[in-house]
Protein backbone atom coordinates (compact mmCIF):
# COMPACT_ATOMS: atom_id res chain seq x y z
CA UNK A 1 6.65 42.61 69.51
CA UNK A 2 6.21 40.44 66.50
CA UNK A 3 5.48 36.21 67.54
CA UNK A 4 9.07 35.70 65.18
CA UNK A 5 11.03 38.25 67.60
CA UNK A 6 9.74 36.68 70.35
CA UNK A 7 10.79 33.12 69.79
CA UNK A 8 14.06 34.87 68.98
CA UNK A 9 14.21 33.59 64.83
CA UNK A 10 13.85 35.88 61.88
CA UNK A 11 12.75 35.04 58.18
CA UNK A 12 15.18 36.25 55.89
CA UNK A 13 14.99 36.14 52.16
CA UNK A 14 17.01 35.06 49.96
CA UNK A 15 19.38 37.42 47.68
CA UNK A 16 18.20 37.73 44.30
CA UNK A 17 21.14 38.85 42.06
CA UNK A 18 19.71 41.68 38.98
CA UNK A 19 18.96 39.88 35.76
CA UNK A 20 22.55 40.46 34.01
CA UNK A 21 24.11 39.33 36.73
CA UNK A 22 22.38 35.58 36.63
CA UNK A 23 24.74 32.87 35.56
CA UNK A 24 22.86 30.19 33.68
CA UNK A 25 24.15 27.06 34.05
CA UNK A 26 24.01 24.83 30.24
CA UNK A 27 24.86 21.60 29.40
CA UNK A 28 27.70 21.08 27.55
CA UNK A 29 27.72 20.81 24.10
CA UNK A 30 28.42 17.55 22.38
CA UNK A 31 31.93 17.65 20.48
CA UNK A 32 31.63 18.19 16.84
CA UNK A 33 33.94 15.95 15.05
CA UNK A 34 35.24 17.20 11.29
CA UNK A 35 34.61 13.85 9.33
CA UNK A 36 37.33 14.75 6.68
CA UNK A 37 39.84 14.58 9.26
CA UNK A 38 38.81 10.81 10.35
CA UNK A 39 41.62 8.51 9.96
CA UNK A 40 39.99 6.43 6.61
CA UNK A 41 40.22 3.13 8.66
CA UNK A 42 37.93 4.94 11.61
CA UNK A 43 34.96 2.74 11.44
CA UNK A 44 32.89 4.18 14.10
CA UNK A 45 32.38 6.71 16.78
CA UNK A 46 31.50 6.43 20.15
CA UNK A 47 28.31 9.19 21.06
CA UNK A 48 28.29 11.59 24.21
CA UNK A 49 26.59 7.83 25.93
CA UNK A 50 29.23 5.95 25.15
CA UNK A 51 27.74 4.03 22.43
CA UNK A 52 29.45 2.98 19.24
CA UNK A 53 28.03 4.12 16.13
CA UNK A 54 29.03 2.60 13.35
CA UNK A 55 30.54 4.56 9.88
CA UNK A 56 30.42 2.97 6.45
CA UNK A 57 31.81 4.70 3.34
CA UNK A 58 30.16 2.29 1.26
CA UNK A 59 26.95 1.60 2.02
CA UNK A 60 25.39 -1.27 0.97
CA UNK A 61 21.99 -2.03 2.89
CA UNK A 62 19.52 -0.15 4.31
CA UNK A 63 20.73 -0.87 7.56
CA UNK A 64 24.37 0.45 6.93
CA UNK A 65 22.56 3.78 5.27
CA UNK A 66 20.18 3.83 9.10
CA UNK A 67 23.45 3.77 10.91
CA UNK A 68 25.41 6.61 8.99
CA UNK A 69 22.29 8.69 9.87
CA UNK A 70 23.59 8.19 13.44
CA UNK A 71 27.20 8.82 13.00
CA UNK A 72 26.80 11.93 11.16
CA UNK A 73 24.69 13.11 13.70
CA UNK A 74 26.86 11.95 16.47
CA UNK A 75 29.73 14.14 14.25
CA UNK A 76 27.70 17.18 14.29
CA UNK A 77 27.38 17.28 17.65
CA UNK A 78 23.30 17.39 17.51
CA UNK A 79 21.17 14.78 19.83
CA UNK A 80 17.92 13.19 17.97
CA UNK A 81 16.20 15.95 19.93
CA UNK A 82 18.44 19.06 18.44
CA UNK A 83 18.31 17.32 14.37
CA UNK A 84 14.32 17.04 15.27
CA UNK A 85 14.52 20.75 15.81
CA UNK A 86 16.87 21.73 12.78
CA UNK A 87 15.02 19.04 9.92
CA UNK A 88 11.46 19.77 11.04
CA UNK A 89 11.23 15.62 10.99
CA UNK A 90 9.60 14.25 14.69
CA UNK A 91 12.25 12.96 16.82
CA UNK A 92 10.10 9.52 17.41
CA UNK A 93 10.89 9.33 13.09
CA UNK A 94 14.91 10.13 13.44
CA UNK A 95 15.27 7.29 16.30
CA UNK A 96 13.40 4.96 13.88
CA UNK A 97 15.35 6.10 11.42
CA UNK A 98 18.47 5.56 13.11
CA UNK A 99 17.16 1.92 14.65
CA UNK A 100 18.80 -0.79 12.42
CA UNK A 101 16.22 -3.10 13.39
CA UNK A 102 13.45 -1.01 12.88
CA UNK A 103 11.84 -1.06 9.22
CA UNK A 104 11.19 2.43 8.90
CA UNK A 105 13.66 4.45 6.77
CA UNK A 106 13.61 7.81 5.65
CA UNK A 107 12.92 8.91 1.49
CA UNK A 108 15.25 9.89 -0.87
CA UNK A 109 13.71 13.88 -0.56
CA UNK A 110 14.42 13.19 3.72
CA UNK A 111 17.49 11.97 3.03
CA UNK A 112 19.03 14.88 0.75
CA UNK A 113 17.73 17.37 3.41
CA UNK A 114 19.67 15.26 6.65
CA UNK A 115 22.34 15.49 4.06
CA UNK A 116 22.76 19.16 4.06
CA UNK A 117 21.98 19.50 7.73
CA UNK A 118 24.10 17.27 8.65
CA UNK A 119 27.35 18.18 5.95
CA UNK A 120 27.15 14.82 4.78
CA UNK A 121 27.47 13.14 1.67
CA UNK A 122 24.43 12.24 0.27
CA UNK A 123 25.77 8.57 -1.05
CA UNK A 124 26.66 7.92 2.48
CA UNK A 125 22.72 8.35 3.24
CA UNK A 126 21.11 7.58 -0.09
CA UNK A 127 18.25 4.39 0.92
CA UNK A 128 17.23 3.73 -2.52
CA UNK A 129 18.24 0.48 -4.50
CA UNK A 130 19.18 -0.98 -1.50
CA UNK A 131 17.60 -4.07 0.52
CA UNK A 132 17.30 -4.69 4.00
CA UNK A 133 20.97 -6.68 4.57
CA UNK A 134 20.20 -10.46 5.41
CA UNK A 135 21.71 -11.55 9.08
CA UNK A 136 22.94 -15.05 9.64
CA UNK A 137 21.45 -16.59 6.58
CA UNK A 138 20.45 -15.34 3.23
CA UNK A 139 17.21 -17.33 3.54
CA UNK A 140 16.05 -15.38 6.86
CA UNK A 141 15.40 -11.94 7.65
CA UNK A 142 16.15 -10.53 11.15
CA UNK A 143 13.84 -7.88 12.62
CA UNK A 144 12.41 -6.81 16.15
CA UNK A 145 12.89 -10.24 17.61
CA UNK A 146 11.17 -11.93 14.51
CA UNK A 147 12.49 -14.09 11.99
CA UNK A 148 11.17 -13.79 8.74
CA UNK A 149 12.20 -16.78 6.54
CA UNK A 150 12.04 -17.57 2.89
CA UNK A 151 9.93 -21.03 2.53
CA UNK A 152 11.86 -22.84 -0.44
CA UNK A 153 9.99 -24.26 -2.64
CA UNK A 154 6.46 -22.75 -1.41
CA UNK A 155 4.56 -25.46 -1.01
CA UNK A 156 1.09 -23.51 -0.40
CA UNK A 157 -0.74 -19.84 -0.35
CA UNK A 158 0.27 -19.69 2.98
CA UNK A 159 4.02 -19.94 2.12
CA UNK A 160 3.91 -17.58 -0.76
CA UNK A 161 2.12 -15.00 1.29
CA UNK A 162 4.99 -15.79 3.74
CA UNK A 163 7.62 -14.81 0.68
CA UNK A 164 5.86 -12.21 -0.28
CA UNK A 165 6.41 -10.30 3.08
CA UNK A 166 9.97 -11.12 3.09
CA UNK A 167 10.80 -9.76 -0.23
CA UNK A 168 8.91 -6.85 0.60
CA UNK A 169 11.05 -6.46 4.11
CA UNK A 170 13.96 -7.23 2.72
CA UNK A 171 13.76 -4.56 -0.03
CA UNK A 172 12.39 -2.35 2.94
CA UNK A 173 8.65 -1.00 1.21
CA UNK A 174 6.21 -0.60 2.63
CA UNK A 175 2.70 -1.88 1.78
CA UNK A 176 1.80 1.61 0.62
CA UNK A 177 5.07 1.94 -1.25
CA UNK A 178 4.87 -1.92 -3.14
CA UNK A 179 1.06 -0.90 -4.30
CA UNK A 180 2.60 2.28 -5.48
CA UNK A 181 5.07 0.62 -7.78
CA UNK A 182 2.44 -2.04 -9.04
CA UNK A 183 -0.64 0.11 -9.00
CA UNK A 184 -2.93 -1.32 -6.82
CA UNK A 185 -4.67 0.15 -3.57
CA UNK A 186 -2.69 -0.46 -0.35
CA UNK A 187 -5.41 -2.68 0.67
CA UNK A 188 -5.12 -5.34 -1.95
CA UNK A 189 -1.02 -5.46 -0.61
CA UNK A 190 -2.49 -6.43 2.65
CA UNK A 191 -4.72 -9.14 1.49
CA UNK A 192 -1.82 -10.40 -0.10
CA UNK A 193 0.38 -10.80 2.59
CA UNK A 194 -2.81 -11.97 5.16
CA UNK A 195 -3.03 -15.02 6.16
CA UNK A 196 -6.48 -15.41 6.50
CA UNK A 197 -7.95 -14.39 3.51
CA UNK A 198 -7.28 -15.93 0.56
CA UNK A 199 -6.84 -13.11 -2.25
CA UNK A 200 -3.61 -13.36 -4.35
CA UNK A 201 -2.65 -11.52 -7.72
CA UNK A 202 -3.30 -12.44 -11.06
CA UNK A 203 0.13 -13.61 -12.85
CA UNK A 204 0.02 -10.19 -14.91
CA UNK A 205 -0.06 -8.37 -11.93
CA UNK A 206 2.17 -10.62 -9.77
CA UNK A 207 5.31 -10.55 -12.77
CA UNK A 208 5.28 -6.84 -11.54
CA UNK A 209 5.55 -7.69 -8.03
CA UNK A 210 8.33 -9.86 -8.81
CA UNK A 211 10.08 -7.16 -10.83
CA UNK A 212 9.73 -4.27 -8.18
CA UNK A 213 10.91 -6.92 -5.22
CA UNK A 214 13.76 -8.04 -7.11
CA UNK A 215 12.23 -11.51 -6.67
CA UNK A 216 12.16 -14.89 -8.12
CA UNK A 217 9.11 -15.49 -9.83
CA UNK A 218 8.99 -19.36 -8.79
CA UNK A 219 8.94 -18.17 -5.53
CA UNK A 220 5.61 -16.27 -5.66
CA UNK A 221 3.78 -18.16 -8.15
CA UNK A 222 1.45 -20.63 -7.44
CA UNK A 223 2.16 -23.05 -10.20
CA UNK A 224 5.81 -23.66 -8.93
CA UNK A 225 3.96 -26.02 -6.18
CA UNK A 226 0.59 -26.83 -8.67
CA UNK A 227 3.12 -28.70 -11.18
CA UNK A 228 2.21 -32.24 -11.61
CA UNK A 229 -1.09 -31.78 -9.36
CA UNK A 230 -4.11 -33.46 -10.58
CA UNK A 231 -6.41 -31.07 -12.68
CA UNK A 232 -8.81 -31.35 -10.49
CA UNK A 233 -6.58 -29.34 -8.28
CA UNK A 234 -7.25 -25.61 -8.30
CA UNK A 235 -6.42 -21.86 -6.60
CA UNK A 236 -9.05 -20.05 -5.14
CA UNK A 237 -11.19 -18.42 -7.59
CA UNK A 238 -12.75 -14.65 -7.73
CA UNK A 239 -15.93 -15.64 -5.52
CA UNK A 240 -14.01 -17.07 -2.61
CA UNK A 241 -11.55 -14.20 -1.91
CA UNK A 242 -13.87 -12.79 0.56
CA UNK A 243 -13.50 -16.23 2.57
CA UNK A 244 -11.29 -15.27 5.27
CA UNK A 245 -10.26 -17.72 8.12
CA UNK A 246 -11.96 -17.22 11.69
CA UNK A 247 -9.43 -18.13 14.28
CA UNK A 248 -12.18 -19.80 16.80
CA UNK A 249 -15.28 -20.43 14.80
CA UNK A 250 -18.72 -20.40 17.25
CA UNK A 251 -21.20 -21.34 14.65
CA UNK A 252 -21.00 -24.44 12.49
CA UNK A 253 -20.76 -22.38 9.24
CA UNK A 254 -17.67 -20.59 10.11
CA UNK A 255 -15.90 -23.86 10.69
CA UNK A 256 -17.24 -25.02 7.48
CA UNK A 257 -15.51 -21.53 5.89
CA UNK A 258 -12.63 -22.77 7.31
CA UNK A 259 -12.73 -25.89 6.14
CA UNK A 260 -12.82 -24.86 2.46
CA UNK A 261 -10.16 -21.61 3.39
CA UNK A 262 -7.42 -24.01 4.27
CA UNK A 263 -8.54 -26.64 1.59
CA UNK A 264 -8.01 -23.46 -0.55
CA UNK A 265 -4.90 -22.36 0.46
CA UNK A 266 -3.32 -26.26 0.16
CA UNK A 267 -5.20 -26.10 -3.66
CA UNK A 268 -6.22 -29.42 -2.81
CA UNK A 269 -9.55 -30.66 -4.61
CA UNK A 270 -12.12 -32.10 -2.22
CA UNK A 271 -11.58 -36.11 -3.67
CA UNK A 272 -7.88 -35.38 -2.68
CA UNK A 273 -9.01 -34.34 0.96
CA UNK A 274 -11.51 -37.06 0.95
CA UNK A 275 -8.44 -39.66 0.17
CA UNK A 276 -6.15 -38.73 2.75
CA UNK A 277 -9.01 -38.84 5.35
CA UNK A 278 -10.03 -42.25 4.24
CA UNK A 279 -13.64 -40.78 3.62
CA UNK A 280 -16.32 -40.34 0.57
CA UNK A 281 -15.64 -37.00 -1.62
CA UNK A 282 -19.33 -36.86 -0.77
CA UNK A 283 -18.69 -36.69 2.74
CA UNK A 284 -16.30 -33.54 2.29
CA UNK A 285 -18.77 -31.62 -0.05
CA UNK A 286 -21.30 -32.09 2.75
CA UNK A 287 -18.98 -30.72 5.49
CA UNK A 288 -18.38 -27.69 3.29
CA UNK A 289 -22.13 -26.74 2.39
CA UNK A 290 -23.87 -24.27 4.42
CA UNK A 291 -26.87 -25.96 3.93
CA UNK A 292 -26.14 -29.32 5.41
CA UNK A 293 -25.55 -29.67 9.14
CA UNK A 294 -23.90 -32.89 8.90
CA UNK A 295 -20.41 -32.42 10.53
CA UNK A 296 -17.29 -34.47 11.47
CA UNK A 297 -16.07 -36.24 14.85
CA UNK A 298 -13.33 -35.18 16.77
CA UNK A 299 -10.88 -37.58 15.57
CA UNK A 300 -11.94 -36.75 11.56
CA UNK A 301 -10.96 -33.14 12.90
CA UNK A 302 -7.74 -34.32 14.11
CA UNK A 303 -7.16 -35.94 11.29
CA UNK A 304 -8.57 -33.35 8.42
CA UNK A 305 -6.06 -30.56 10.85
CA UNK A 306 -3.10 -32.58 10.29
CA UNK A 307 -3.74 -32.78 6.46
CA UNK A 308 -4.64 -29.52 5.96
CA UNK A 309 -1.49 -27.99 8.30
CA UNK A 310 -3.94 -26.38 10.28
CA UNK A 311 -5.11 -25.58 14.35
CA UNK A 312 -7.77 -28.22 15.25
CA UNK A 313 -9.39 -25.46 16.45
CA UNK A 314 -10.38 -23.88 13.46
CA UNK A 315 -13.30 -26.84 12.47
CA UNK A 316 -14.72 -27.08 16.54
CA UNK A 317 -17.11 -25.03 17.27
CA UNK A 318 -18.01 -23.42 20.01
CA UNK A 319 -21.23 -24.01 20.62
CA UNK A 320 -22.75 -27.48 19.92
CA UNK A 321 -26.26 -26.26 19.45
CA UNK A 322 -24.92 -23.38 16.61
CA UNK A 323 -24.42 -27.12 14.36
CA UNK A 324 -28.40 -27.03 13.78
CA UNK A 325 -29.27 -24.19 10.53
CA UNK A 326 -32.51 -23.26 10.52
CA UNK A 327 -34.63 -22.98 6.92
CA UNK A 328 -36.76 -20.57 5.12
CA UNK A 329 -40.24 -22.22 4.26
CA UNK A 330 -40.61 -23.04 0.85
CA UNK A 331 -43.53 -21.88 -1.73
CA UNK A 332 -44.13 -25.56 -3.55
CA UNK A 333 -42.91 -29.03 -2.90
CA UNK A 334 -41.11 -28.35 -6.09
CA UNK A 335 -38.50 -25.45 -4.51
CA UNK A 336 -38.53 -26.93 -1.03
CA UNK A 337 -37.02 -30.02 -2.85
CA UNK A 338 -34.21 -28.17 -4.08
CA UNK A 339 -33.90 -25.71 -0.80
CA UNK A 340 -34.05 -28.32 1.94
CA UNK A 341 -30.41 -30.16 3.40
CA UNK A 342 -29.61 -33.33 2.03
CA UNK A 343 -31.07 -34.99 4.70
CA UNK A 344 -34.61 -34.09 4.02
CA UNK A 345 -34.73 -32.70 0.63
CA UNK A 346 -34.50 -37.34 -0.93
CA UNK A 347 -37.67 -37.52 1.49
CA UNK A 348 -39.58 -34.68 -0.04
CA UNK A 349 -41.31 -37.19 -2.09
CA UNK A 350 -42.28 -39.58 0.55
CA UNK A 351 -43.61 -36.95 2.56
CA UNK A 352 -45.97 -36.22 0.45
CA UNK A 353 -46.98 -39.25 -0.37
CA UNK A 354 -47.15 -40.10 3.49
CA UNK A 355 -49.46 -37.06 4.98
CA UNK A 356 -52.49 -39.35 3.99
CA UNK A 357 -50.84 -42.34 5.36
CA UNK A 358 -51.48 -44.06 8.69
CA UNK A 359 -51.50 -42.06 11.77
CA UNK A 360 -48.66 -42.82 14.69
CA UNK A 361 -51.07 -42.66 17.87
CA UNK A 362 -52.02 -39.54 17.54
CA UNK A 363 -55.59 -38.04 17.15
CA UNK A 364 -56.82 -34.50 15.58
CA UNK A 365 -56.12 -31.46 18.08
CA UNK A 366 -58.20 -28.45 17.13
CA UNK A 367 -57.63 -25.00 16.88
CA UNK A 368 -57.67 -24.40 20.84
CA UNK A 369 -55.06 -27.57 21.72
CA UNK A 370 -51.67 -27.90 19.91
CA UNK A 371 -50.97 -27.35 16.28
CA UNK A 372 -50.33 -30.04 14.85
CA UNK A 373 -51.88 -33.31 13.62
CA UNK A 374 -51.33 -35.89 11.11
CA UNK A 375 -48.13 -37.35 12.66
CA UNK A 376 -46.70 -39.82 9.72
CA UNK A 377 -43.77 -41.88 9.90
CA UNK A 378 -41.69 -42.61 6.60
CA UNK A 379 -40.45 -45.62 5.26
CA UNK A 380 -36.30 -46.61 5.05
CA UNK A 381 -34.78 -44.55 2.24
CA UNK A 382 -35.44 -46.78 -1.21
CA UNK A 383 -35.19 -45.40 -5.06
CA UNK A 384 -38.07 -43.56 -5.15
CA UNK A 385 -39.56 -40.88 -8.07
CA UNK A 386 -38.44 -37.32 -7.62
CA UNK A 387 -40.61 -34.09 -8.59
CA UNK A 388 -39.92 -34.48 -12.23
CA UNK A 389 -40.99 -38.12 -12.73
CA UNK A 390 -37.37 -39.94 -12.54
CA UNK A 391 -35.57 -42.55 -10.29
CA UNK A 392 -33.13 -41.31 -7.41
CA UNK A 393 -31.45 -43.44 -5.32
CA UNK A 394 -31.40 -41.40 -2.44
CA UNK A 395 -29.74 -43.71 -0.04
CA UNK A 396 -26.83 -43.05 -2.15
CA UNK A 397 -27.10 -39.55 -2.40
CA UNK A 398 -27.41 -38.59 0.98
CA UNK A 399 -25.22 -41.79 2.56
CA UNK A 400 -27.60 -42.32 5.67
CA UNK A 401 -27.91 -45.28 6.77
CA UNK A 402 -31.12 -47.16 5.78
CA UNK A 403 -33.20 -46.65 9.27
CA UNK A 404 -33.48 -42.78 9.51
CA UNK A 405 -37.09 -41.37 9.34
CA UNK A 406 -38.62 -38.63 8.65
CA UNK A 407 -42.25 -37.53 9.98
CA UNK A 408 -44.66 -34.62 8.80
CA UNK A 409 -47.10 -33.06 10.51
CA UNK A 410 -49.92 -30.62 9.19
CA UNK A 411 -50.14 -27.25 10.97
CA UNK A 412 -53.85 -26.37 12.71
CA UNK A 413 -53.05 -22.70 13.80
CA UNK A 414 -51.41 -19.60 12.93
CA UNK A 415 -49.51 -19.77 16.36
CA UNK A 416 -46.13 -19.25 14.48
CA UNK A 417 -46.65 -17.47 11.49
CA UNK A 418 -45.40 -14.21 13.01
CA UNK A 419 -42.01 -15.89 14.17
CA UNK A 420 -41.10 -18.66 11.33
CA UNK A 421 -43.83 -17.54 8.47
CA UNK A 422 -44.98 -21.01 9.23
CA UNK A 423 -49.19 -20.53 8.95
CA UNK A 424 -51.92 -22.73 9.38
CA UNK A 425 -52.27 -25.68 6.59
CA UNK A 426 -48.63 -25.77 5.97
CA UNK A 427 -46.74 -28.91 6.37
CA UNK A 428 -43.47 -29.39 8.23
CA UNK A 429 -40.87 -31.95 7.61
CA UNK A 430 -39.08 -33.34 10.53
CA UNK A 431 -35.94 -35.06 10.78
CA UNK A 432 -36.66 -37.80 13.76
CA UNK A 433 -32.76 -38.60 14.38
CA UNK A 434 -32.54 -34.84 16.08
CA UNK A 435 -34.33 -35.58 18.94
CA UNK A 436 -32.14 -34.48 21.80
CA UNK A 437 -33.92 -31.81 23.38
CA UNK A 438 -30.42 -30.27 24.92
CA UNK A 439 -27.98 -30.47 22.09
CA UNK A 440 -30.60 -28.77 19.86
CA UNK A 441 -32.13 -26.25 22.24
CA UNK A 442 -33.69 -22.70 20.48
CA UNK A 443 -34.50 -24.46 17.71
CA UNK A 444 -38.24 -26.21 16.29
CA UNK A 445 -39.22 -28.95 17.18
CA UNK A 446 -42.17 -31.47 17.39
CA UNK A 447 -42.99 -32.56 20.82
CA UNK A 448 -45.98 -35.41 21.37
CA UNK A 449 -47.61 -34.70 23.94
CA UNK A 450 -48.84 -37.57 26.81
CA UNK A 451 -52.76 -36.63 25.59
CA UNK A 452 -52.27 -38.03 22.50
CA UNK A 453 -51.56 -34.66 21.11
CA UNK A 454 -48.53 -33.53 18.98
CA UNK A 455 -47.56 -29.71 19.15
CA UNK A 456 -44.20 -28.21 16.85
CA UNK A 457 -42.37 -25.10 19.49
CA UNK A 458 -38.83 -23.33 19.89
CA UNK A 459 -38.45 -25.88 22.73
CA UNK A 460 -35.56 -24.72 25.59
CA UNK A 461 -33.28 -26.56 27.77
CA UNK A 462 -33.37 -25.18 31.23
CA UNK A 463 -31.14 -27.88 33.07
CA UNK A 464 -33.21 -30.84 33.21
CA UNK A 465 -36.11 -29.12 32.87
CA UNK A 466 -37.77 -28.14 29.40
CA UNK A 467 -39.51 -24.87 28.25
CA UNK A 468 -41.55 -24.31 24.81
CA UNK A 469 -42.45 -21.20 23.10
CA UNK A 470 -43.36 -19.93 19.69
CA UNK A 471 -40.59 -17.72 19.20
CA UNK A 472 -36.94 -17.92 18.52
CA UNK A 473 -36.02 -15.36 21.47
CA UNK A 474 -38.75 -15.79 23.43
CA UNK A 475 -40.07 -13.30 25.77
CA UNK A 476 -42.75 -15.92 27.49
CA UNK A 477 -42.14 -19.67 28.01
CA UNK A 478 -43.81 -22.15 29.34
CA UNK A 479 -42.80 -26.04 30.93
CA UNK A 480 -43.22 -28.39 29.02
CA UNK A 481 -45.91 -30.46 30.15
CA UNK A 482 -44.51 -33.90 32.21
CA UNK A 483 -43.93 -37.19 30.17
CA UNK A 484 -43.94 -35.28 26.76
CA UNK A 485 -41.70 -36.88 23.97
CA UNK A 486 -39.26 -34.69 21.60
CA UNK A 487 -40.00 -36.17 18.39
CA UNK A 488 -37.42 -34.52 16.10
CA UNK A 489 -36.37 -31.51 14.83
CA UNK A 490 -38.16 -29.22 11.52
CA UNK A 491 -35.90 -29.07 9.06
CA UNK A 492 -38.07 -27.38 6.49
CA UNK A 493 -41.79 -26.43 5.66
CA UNK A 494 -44.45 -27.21 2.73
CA UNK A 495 -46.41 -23.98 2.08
CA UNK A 496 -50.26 -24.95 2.03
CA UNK A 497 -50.42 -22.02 -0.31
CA UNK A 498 -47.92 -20.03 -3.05
């Protein structure tokens, strides 16, 4: 006797009725409603959900086109599922095509096909001529929870990028579409409506973008906010349209870029900057060349944020030590003059002048102790000669106040030619007033030594302690010995030999 008998249950299972005899339960179809019958008042139709859709007979917006796509749908019985099926089009594409607050809308070819899939008119779905329909106030434009409004008059780059996005959303192009009708690459569209670089079009090229937006010129063209500026007063030029903005700059030089990007996209002049800060035009030249570390406070950045309608952000950097550039050697005094920063390139002269000149308590090392020897201290900035014979007044030039020095010392080894190209003989220029070990850490420097020895390293900050080495990114360092001195930091070199 089976274990099932015996526990007195039985399996029994279940009745399975032949195939024609299955019934197959379906879902309902939606209604279809006969559109020529609606009542001409009907306005809308409520969907198997429960939803109005909205009906208009003459359309006058993209939007109003978007949501007869959905009524005649709703008419036909069809979910977006069953017109995905019929049209071939994705279903994700008829939802966003139904979505009145969705910028996708299907082409003139789509629309003619929906139109005979649907037994529709094709006015009732026809997109083209129309523009996105305004909502609340002809100056704005409504759209996934933004707000894109028309800046009257632009009063910057920034603000005709800004119109140039909301004609192009209003007449509902895309970027692809608008460099179609103009005949430029998609890209260029892009870098005309981004905010961070500062490419715009010609005026040849920007009367067409007017014309295929169906918008006022005044309101894309620069000159509408350049009238009565100075001429001194400019638009970014060819060269700087690869500038682009970086949101939070880590090295000195990209908050420099910025600097000139937003100084750009104002059309401001740099004596125009300089007189709202309070500050020398000279001063604002500096802060914009690559070449000169000089840099503002954090007030001036306040300030110079405020003027230029800017984040703060944009001219701090990250990292205080990234402030300090490091230069290539130079071949001749001659090229080093012109290659060096401000700072050092006025003391070229008097460094040369000054290797012979008295020695600051420091005695020749040889090859076997630290490379350098010589150490010379420079006089306070005066008019001096320059390499070709004239006067400079280089106190002027470089607006340093009259006590910085400079010191050069004469390289005994070849200890960091493989690292800087720096060889033995060569002369290197230090500036004296960088002589804080930890806010210029990784870079050269001259360090005298308690043995009346001078040596130039990469010298590192390793908390209090300090570490030297003879390359950039070391891979051995060494402590610094006890009660050595930071002198300053090389700015530049004097090749012994072309």
């Amino acid at each position: 006797m089976s274990s099932s008998a015996k526990s007195g249950s039985s399996t029994v299972s279940p009745a399975v009725a032949p195939a024609d005899q299955q019934i197959v339960m379906e879902k309902p179809a939606a209604p279809v409603i006969d559109v020529s019958k609606l009542d001409p008042n009907v306005s809308q139709v409520k969907s198997t959900r429960g939803q109005l859709v909205k009906f208009h007979r003459e359309p006058q917006s993209k939007q109003d086109v978007k949501e007869n796509l959905a009524f005649y749908r709703v008419c036909a019985g069809l979910s977006q599922r069953n017109l995905a099926d019929k049209s071939g089009f994705p279903q994700p594409f008829i939802a966003n095509w139904e979505a009145p607050d969705r910028f996708e809308v299907f082409t003139w070819e789509q629309a003619k096909k929906l139109s005979s899939i649907l037994n529709a008119p094709i006015e009732h779905l026809d997109p083209r001529n129309k523009p996105f329909s305004l909502r609340d106030d002809p100056g704005e434009y409504r759209c996934r929870n933004m707000v894109i409004k028309l800046v009257l008059p632009p009063q910057s780059l920034l603000d005709l990028k800004n119109n140039l996005f909301f004609y192009r959303m209003r007449m509902g192009l895309t970027q692809e579409q608008l460099a179609g009708l103009v005949q430029v690459e998609k890209t260029a569209v892009a870098r005309w409506e981004n905010k961070k670089i500062l490419m715009w079009p010609k005026s040849d090229k920007l009367m067409l973008v007017a014309n295929a937006l169906n918008a006022d010129i005044a309101n894309l063209d620069p000159l509408t906010y350049l009238e009565g500026r100075d001429v001194a007063d400019s638009l970014p030029q060819d060269e700087d349209e690869r500038l682009r903005a970086v949101e939070a700059p880590r090295r000195l030089n990209q908050a420099k870029d910025n600097l000139r990007f937003y100084r750009l996209c104002l059309s401001l002049s740099k004596d125009k900057v300089a007189a709202k800060l309070g500050v020398p035009a000279m001063s604002v030249a500096a802060w914009e060349t690559s070449k000169n570390h000089q840099w503002m406070d954090a007030a001036t950045r306040r300030a110079l944020a405020h003027v230029l309608k800017c984040p703060e952000r944009a001219f701090s950097p990250s990292s205080e030590k990234d402030r300090i550039e490091v230069y290539m050697p130079s071949n001749s005094p001659t090229s080093a003059a012109s290659a060096m920063p401000a700072k050092a390139a006025p003391s070229l002269q008097w460094a040369l002048d000054a290797i012979n000149g008295p020695v600051a308590n420091l005695k020749t090392a040889n090859k076997e102790e630290p490379n350098a020897t010589g150490l010379c201290r420079l006089a306070p900035l005066e008019p001096a000669p320059d390499a070709l014979g004239g006067m400079v007044d280089f106190a002027q030039i470089c607006k340093l106040s009259p006590d910085v020095t400079y010191a050069v010392l004469t390289i005994t080894d070849d200890s960091l030619k493989a690292s800087t190209g720096i060889a033995k003989g060569d002369v290197v220029v230090i500036d004296t007033a960088q002589n804080d070990p930890h806010a210029v850490a990784g870079e050269l420097m001259a360090v005298a030594l308690p043995n009346e020895k001078a040596m130039v390293k990469f010298v590192f900050a390793d908390h209090d302690d300090l570490m030297f080495a003879n390359s950039h990114t070391p891979y051995k360092v060494y402590p610094m010995p006890k009660n050595s001195l930071v002198l300053g930091r090389v700015v530049t070199s004097i090749k012994a030999h072309a």
